[in-house]
PDB file of N, CA and C in Angstrom:
ATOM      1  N   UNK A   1    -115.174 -34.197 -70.317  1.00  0.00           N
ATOM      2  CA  UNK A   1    -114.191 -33.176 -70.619  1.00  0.00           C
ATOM      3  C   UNK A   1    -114.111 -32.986 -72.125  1.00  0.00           C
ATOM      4  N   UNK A   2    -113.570 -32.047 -72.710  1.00  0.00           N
ATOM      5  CA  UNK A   2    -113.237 -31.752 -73.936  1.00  0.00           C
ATOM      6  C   UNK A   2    -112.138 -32.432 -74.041  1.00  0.00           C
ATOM      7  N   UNK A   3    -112.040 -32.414 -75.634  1.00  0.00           N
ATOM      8  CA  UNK A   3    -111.142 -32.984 -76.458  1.00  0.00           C
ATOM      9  C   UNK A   3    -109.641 -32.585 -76.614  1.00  0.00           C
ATOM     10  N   UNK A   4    -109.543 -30.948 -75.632  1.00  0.00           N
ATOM     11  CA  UNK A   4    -108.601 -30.793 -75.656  1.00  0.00           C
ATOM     12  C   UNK A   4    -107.134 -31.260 -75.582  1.00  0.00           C
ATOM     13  N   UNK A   5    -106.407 -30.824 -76.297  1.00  0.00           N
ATOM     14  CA  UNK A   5    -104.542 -31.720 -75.681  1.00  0.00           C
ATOM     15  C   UNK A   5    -104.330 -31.600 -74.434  1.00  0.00           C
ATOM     16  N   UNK A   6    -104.411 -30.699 -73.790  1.00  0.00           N
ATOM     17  CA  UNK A   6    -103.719 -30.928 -72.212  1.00  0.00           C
ATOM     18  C   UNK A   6    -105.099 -31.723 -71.040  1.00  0.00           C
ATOM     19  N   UNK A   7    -106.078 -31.657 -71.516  1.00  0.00           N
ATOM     20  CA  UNK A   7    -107.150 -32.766 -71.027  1.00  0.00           C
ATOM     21  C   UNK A   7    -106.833 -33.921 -71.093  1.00  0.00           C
ATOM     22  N   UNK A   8    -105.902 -34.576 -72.394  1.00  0.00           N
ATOM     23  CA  UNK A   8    -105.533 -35.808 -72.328  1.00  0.00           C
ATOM     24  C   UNK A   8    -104.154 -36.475 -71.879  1.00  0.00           C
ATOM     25  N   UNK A   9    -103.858 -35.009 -71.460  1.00  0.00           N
ATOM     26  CA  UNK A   9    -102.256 -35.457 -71.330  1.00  0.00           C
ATOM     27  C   UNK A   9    -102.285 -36.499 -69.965  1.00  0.00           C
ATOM     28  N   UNK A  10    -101.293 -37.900 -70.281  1.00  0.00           N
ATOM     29  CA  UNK A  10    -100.961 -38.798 -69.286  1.00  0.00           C
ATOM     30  C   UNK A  10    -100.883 -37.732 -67.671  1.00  0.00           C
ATOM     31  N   UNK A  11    -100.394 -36.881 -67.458  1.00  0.00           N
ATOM     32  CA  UNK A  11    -100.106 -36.369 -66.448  1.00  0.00           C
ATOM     33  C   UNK A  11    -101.727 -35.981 -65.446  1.00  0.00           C
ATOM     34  N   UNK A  12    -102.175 -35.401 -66.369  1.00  0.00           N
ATOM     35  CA  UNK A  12    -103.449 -34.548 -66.108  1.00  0.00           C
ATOM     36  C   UNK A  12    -104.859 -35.701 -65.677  1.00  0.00           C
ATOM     37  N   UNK A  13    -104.521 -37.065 -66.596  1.00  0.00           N
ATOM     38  CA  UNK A  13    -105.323 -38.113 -66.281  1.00  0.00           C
ATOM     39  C   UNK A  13    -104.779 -39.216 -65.103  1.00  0.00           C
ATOM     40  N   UNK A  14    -103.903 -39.064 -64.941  1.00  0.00           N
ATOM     41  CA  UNK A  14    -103.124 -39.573 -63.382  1.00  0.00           C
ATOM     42  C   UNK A  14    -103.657 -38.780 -62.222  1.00  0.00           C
ATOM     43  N   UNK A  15    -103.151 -37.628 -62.664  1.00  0.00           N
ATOM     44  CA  UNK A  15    -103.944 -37.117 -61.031  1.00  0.00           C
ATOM     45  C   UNK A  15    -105.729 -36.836 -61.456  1.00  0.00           C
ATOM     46  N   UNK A  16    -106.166 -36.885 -62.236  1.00  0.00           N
ATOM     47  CA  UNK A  16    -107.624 -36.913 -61.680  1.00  0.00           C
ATOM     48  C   UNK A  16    -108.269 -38.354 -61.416  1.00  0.00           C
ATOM     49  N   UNK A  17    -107.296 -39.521 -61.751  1.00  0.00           N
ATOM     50  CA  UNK A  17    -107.591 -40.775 -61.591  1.00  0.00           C
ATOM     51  C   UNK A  17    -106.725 -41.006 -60.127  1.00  0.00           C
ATOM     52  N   UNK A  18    -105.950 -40.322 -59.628  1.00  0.00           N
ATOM     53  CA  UNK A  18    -105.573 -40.401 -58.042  1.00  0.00           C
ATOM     54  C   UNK A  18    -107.122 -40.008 -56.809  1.00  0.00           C
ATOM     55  N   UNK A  19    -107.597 -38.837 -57.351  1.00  0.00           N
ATOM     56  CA  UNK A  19    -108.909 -38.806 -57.027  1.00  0.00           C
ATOM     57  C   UNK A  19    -110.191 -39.242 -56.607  1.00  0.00           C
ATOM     58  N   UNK A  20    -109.720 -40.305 -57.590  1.00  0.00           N
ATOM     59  CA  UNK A  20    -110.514 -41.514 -57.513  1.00  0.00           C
ATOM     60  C   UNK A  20    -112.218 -41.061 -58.490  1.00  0.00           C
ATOM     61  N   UNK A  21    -111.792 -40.163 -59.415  1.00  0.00           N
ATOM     62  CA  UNK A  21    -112.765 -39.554 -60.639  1.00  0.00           C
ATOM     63  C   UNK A  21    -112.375 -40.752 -61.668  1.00  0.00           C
ATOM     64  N   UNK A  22    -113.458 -40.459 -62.557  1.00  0.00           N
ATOM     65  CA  UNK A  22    -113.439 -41.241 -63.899  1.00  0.00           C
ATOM     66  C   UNK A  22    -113.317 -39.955 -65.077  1.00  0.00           C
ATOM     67  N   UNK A  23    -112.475 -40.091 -65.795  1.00  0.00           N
ATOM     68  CA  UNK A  23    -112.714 -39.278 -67.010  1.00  0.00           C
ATOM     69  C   UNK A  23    -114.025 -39.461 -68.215  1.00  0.00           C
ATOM     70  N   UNK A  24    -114.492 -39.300 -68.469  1.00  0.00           N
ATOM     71  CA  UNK A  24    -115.239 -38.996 -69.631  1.00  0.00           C
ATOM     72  C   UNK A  24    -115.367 -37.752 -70.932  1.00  0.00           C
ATOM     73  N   UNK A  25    -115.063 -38.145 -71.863  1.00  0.00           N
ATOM     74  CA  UNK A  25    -114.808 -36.792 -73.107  1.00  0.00           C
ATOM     75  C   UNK A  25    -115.847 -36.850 -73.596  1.00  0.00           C
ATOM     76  N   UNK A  26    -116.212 -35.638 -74.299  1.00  0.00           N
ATOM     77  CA  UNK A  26    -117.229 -35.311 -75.079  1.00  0.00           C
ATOM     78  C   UNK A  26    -117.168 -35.811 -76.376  1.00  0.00           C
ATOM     79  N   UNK A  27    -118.288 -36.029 -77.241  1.00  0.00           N
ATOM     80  CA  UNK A  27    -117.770 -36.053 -79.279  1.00  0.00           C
ATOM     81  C   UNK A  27    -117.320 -34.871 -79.132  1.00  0.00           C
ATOM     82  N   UNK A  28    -116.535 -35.145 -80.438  1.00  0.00           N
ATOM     83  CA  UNK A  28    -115.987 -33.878 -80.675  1.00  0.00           C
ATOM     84  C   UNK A  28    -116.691 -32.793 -81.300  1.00  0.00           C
ATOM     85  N   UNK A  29    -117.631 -32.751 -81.618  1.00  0.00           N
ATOM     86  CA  UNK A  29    -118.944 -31.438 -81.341  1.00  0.00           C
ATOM     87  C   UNK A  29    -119.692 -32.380 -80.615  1.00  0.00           C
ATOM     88  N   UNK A  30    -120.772 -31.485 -79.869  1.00  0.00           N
ATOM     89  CA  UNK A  30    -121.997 -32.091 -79.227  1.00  0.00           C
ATOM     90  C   UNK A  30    -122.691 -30.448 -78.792  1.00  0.00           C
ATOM     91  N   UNK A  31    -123.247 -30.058 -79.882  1.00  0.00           N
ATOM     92  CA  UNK A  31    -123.728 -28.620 -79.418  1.00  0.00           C
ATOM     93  C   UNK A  31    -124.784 -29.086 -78.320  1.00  0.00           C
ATOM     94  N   UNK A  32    -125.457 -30.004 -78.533  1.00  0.00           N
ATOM     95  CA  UNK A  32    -126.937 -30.614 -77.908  1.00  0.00           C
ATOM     96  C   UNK A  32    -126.300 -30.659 -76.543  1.00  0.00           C
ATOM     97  N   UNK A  33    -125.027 -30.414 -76.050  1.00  0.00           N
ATOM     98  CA  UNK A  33    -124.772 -30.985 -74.525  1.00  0.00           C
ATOM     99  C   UNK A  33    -123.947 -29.901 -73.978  1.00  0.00           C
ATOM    100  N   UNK A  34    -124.035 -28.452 -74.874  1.00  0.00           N
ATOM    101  CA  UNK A  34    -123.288 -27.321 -74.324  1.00  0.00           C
ATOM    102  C   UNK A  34    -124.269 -26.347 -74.328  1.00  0.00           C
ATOM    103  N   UNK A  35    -125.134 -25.935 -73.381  1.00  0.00           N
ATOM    104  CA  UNK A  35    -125.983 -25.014 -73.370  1.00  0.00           C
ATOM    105  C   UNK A  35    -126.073 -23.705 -74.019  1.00  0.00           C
ATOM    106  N   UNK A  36    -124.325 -22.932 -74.087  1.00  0.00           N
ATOM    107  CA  UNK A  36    -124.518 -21.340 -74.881  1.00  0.00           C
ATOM    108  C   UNK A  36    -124.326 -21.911 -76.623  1.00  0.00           C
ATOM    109  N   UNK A  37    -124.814 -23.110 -76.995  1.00  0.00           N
ATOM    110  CA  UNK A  37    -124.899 -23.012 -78.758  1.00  0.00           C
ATOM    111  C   UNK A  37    -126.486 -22.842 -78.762  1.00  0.00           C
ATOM    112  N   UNK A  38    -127.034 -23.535 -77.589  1.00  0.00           N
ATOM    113  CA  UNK A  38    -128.725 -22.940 -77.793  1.00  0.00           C
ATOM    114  C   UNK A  38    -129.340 -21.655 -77.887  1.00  0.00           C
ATOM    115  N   UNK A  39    -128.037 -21.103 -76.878  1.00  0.00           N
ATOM    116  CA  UNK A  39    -128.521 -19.866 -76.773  1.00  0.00           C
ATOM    117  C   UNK A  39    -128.129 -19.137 -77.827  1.00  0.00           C
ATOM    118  N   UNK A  40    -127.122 -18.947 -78.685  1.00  0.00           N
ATOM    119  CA  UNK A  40    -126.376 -18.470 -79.298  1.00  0.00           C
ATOM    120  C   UNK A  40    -127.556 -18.924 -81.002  1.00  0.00           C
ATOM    121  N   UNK A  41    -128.145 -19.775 -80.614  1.00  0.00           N
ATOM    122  CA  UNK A  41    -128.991 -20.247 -81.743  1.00  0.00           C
ATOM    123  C   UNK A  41    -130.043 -19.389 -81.851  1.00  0.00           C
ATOM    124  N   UNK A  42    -130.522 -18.660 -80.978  1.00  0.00           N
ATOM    125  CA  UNK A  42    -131.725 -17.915 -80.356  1.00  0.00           C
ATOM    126  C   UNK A  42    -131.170 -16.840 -80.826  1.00  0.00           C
ATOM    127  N   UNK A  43    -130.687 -16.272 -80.238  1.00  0.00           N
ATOM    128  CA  UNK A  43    -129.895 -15.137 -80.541  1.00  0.00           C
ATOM    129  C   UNK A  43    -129.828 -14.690 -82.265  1.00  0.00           C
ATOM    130  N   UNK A  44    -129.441 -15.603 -82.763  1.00  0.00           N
ATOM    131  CA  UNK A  44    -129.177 -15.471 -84.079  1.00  0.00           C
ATOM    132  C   UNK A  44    -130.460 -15.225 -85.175  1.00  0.00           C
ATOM    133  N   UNK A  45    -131.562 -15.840 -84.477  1.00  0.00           N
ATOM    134  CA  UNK A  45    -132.812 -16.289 -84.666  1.00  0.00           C
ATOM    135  C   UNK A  45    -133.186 -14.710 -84.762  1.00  0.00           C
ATOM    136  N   UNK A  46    -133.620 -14.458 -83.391  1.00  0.00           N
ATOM    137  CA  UNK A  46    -133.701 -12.821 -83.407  1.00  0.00           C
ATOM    138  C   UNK A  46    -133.333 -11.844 -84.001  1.00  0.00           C
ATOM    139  N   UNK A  47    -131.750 -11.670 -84.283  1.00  0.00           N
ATOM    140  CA  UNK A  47    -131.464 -11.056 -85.394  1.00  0.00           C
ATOM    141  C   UNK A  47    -131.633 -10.831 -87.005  1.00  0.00           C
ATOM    142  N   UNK A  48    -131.526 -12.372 -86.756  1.00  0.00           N
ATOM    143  CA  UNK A  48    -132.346 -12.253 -88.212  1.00  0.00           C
ATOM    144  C   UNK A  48    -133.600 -11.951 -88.540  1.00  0.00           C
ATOM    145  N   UNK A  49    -134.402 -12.077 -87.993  1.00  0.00           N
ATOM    146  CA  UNK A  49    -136.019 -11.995 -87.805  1.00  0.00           C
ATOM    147  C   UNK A  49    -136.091  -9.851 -87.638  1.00  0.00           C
ATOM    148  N   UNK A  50    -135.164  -9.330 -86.908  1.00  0.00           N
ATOM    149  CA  UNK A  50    -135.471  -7.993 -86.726  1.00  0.00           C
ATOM    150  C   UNK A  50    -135.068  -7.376 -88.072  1.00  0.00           C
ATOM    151  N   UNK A  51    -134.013  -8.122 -88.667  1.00  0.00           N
ATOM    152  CA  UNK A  51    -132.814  -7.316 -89.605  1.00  0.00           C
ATOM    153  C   UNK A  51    -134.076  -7.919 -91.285  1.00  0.00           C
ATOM    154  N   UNK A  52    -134.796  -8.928 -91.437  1.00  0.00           N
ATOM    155  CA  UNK A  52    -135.908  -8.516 -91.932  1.00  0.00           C
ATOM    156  C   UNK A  52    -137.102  -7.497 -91.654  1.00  0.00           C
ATOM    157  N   UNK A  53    -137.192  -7.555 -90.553  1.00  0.00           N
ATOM    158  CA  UNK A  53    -138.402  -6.853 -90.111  1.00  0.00           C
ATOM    159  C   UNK A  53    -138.232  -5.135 -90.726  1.00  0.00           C
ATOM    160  N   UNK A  54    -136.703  -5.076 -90.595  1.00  0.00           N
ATOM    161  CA  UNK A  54    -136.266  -3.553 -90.508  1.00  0.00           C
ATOM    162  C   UNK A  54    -136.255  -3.669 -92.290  1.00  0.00           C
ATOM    163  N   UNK A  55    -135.593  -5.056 -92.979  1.00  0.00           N
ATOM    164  CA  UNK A  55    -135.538  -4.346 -94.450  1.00  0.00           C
ATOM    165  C   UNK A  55    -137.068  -4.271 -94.974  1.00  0.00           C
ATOM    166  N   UNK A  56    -138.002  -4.685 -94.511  1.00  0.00           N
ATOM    167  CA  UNK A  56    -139.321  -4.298 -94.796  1.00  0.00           C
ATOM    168  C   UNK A  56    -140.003  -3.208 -94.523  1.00  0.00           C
ATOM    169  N   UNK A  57    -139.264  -2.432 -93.450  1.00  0.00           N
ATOM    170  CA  UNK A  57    -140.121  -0.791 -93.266  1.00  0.00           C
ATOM    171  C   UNK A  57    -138.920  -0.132 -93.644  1.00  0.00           C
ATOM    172  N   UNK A  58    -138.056  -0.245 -94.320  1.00  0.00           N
ATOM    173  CA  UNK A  58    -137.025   0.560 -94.925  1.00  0.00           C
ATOM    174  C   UNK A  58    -137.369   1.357 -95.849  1.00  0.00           C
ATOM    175  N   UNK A  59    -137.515   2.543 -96.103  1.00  0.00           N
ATOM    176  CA  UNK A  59    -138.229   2.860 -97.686  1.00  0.00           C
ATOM    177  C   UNK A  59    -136.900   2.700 -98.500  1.00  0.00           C
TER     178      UNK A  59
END
């Protein structure tokens, strides 16, 4: 789970430990373990790569 406040609240970890779940939190970044920063890395990649491409046939 995230690091969020109401993720940790005593209440919220009672009943998912009634469940009979285990909690586990994330670091507090871990882009490597959230799939849309890869993508979002790509993405960015591309843009930049076109937004040269374009200031080079710009007259």
């Amino acid at each position: 789970m995230e690091n969020l406040g109401p993720h940790k609240n005593e209440q919220t970890l009672a009943l998912i430990a009634a469940t009979g779940a285990t909690v586990r939190f994330l670091p507090a970044y871990s882009p490597d373990l959230n799939p849309i920063e890869m993508m979002w890395s790509k993405v960015k990649a591309l843009l930049r790569t076109a937004e040269d491409d374009q200031w080079l046939t710009s007259p």
